[in-house]
N, C-alpha and C. Protein backbone atom coordinates (compact mmCIF):
# COMPACT_ATOMS: atom_id res chain seq x y z
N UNK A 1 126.77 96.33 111.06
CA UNK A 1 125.61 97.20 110.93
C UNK A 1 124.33 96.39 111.09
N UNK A 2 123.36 97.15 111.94
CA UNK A 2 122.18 96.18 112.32
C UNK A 2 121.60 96.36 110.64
N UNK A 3 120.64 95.33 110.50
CA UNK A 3 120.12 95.08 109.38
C UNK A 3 118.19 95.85 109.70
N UNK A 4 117.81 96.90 109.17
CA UNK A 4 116.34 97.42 109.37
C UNK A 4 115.27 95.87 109.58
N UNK A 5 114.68 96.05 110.21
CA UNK A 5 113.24 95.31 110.47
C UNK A 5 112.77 95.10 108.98
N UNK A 6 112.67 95.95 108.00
CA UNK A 6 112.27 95.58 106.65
C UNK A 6 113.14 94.22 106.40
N UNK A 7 113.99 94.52 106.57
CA UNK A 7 114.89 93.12 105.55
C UNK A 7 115.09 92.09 106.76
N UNK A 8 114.76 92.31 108.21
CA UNK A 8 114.54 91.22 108.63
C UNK A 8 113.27 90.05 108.81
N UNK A 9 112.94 90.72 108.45
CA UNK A 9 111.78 90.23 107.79
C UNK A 9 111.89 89.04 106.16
N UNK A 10 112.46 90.15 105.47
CA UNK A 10 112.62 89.56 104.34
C UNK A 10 113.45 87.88 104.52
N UNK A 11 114.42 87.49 105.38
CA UNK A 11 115.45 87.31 105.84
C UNK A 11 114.75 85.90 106.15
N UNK A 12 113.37 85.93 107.01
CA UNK A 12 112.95 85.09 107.77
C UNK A 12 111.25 84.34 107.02
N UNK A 13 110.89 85.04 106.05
CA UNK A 13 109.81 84.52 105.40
C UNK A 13 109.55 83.77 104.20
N UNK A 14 108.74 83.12 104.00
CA UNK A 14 109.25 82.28 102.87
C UNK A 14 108.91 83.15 101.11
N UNK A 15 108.52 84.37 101.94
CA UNK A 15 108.29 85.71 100.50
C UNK A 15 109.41 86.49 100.63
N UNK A 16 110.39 85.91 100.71
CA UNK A 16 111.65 86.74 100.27
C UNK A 16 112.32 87.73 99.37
N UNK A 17 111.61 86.89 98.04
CA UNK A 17 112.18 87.49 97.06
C UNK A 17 110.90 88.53 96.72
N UNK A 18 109.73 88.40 97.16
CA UNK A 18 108.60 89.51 96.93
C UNK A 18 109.39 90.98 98.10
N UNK A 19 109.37 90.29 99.08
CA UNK A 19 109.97 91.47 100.12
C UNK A 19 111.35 92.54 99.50
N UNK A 20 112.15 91.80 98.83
CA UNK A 20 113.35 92.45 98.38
C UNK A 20 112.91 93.36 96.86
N UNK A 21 112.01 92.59 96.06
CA UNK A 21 111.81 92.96 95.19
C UNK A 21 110.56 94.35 95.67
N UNK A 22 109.70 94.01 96.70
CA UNK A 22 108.94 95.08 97.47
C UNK A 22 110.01 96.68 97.93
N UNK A 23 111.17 96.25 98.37
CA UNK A 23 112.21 97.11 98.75
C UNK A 23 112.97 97.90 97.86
N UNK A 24 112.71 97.24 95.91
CA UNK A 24 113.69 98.39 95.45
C UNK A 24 112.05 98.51 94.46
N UNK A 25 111.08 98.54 94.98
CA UNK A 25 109.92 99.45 94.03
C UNK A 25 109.97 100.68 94.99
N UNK A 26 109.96 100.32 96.30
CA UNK A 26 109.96 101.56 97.42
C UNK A 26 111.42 102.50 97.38
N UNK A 27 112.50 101.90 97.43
CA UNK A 27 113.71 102.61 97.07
C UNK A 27 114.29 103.10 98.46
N UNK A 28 115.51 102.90 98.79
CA UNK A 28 116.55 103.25 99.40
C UNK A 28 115.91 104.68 100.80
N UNK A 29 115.92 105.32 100.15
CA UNK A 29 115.04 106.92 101.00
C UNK A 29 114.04 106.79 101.05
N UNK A 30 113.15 106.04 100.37
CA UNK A 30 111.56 106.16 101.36
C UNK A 30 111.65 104.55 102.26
N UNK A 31 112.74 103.94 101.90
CA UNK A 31 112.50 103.06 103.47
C UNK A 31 113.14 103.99 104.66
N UNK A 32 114.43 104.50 104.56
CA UNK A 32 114.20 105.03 105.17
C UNK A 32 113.75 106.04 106.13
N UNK A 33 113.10 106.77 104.88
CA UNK A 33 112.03 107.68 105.80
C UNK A 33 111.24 107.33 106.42
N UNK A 34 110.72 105.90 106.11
CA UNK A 34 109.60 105.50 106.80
C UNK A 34 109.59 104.24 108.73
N UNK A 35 111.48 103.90 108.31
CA UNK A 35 112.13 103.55 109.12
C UNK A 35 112.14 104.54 110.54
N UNK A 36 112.39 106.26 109.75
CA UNK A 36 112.33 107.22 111.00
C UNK A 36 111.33 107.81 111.15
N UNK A 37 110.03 107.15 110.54
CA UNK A 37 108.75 107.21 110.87
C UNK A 37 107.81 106.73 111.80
N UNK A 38 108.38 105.30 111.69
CA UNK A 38 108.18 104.23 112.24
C UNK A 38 108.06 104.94 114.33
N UNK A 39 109.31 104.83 114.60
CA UNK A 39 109.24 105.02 116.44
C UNK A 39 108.22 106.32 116.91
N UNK A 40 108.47 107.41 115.82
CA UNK A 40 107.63 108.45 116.20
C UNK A 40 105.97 107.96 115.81
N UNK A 41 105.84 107.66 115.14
CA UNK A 41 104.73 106.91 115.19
C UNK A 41 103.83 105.73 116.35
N UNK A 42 104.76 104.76 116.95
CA UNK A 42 104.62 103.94 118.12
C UNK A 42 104.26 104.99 119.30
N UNK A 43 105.30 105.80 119.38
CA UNK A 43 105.44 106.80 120.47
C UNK A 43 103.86 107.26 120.65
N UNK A 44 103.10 108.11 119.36
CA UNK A 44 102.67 108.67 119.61
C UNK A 44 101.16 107.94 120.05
N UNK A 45 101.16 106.68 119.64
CA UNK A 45 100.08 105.79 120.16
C UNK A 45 100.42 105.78 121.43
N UNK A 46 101.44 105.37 121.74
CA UNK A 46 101.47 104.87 123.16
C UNK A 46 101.22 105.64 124.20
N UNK A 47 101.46 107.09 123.32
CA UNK A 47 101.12 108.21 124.52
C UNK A 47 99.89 108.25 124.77
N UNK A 48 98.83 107.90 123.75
CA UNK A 48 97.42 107.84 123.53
C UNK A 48 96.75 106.84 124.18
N UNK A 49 97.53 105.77 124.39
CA UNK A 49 97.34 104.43 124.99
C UNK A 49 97.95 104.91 126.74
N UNK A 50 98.57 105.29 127.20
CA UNK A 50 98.93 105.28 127.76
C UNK A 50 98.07 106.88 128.88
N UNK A 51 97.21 107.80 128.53
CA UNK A 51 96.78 108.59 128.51
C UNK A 51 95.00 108.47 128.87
N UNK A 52 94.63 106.75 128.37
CA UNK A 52 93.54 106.28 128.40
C UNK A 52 92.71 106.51 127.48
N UNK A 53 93.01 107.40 125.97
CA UNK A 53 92.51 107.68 125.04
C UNK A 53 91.68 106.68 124.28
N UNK A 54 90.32 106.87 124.41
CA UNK A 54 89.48 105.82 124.07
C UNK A 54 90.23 105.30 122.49
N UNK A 55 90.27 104.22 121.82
CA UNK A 55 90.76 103.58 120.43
C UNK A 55 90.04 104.40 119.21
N UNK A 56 88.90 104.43 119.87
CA UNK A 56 87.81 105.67 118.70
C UNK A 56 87.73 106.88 118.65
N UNK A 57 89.20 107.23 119.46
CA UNK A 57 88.96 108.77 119.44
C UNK A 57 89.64 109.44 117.92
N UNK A 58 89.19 110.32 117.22
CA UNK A 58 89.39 110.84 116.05
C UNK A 58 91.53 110.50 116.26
N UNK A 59 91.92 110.99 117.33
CA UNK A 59 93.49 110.97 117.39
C UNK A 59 93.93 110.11 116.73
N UNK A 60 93.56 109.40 118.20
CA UNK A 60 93.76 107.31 117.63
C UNK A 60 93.39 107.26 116.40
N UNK A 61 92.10 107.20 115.70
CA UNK A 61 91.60 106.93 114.87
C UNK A 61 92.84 106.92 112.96
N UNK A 62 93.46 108.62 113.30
CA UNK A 62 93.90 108.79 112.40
C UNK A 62 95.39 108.37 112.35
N UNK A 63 95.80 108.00 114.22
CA UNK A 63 97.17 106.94 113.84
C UNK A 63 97.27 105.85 113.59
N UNK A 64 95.78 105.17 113.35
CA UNK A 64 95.50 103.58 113.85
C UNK A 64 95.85 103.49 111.86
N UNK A 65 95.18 104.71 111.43
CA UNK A 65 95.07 104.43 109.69
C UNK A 65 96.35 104.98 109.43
N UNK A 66 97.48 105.76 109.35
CA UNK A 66 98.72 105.34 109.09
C UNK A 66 99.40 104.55 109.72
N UNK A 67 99.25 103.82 110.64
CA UNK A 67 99.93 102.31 110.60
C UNK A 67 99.15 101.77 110.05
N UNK A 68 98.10 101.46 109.47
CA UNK A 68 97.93 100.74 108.36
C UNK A 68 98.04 100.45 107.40
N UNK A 69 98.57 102.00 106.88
CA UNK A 69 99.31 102.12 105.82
C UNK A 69 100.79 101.75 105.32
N UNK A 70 101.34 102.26 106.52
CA UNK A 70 102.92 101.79 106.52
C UNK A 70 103.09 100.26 106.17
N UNK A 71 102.19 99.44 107.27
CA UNK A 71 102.28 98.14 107.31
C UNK A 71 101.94 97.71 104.89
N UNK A 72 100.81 98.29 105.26
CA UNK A 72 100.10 98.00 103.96
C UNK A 72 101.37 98.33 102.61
N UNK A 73 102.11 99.60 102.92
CA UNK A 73 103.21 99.66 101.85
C UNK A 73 104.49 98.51 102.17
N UNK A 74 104.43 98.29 103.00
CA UNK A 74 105.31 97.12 103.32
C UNK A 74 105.06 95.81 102.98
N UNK A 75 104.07 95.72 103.36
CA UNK A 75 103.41 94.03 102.67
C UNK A 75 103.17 94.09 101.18
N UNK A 76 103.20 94.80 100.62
CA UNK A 76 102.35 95.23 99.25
C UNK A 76 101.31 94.60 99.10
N UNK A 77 100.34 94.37 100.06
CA UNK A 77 99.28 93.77 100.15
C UNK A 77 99.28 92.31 99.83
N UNK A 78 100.09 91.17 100.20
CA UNK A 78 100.71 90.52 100.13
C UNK A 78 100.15 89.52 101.48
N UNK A 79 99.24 88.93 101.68
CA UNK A 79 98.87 87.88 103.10
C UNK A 79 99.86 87.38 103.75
N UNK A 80 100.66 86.66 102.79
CA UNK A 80 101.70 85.92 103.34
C UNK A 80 102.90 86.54 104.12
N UNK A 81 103.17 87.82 104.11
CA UNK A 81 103.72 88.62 104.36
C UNK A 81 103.32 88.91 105.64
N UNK A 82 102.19 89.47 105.54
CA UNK A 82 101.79 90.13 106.79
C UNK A 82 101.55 89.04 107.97
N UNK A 83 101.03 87.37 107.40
CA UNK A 83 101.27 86.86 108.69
C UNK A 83 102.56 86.56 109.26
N UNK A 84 103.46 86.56 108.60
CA UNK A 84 104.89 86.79 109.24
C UNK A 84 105.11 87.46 110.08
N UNK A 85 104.85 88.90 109.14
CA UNK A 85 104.76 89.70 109.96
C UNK A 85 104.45 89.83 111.52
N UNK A 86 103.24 89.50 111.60
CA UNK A 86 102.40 89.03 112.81
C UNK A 86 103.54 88.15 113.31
N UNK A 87 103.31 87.03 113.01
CA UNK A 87 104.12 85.58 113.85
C UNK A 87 105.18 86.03 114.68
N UNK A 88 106.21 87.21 113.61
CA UNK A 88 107.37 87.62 114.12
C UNK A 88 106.94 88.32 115.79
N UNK A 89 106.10 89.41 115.77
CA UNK A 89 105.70 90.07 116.87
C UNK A 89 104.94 89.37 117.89
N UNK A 90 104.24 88.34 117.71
CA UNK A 90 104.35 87.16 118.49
C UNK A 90 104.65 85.97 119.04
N UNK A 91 105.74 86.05 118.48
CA UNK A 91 106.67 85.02 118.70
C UNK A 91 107.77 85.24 119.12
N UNK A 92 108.35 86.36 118.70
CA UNK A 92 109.97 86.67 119.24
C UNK A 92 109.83 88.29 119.81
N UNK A 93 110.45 87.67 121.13
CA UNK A 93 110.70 89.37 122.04
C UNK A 93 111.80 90.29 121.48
N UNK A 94 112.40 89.04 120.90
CA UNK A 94 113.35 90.55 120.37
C UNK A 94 113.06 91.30 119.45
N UNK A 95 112.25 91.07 118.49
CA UNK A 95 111.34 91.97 117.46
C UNK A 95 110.75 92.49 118.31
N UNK A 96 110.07 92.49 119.67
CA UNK A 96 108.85 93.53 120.07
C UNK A 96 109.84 94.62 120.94
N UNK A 97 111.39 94.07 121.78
CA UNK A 97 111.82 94.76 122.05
C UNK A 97 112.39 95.56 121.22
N UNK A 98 113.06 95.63 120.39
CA UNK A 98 113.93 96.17 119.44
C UNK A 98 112.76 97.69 119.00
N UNK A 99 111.52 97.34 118.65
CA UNK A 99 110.62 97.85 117.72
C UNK A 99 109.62 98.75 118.74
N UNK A 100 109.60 98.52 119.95
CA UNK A 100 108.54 98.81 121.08
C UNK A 100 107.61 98.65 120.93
N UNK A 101 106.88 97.87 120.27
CA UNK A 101 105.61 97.06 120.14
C UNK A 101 105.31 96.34 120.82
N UNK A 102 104.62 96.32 121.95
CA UNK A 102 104.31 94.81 122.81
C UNK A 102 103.39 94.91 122.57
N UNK A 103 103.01 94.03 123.27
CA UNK A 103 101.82 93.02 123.10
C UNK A 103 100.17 94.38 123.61
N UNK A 104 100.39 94.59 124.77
CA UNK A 104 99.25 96.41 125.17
C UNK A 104 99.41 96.94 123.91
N UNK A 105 100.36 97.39 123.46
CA UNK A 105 100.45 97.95 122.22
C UNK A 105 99.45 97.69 121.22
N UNK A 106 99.80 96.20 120.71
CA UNK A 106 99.19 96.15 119.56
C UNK A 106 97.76 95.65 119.48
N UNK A 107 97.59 95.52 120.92
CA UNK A 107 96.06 95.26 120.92
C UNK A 107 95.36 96.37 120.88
N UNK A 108 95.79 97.62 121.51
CA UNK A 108 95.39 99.01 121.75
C UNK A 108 95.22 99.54 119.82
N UNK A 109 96.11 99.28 119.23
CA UNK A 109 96.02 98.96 117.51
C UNK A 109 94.96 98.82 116.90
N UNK A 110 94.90 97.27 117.15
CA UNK A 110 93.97 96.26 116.75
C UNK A 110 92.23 97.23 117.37
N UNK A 111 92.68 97.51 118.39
CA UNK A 111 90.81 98.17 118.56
C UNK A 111 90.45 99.06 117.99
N UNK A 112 91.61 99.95 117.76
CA UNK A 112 91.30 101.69 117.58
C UNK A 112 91.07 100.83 115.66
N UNK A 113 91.76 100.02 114.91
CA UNK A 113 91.25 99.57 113.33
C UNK A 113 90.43 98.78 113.60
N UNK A 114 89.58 97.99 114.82
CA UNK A 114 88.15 97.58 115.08
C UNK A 114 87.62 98.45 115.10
N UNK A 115 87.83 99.49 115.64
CA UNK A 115 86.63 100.59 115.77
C UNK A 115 86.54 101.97 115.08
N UNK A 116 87.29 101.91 113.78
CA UNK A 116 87.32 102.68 112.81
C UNK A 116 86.11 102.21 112.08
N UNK A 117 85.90 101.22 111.90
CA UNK A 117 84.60 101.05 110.89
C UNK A 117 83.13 101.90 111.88
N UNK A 118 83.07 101.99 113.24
CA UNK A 118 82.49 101.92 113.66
C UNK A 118 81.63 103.70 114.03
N UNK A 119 82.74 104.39 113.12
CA UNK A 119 82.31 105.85 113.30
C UNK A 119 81.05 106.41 112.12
């Protein structure tokens, strides 16, 4: 059985035991709800990204802030975490393939939460 992106994570950072201990405050069913949250979520950027939807458009705007959130319940606000996080998606293709995150992707991200402050 493949192991979720949550615990591979956990697997590979040196906040291990925060990540696992992060995993049973969240509990069994809301990872995975948020697991089958997760692609429909990518999707729907990418359609936005892919559509030419400026990063500041209210759309974007309001998917750019639940992936921030997701990420944010995942890290538990936690730095060390999240640059893993990061490292992982830039560093290894098989996390960006597996996850459909590339690299257009997450820059298209990164602008639309640059340019949230900006409304």
């Amino acid at each position: 059985m493949r192991q979720p992106l949550f615990w591979r994570v956990g697997e590979l950072a040196k906040q291990k035991a925060e990540i696992k201990k992060r995993g049973e405050q969240l509990g069994e069913e809301h990872i995975r709800q948020v697991e089958a949250e997760w692609p429909q979520l990518i999707a729907r950027v990418r359609a936005e990204m892919d559509a030419g939807t400026d990063p500041a458009d209210p759309r974007v705007q309001a998917l750019a802030r639940r992936w921030q959130e997701l990420v944010a319940e995942f890290t538990g606000g936690d730095p060390g975490i999240q640059q893993e996080l990061n490292r992982m998606y830039q560093q290894e293709a098989s996390v960006r393939e597996r996850s459909g995150i590339d690299f257009a992707l997450m820059e298209y991200v990164q602008k639309a939460m640059g340019a949230g402050g900006r409304e």
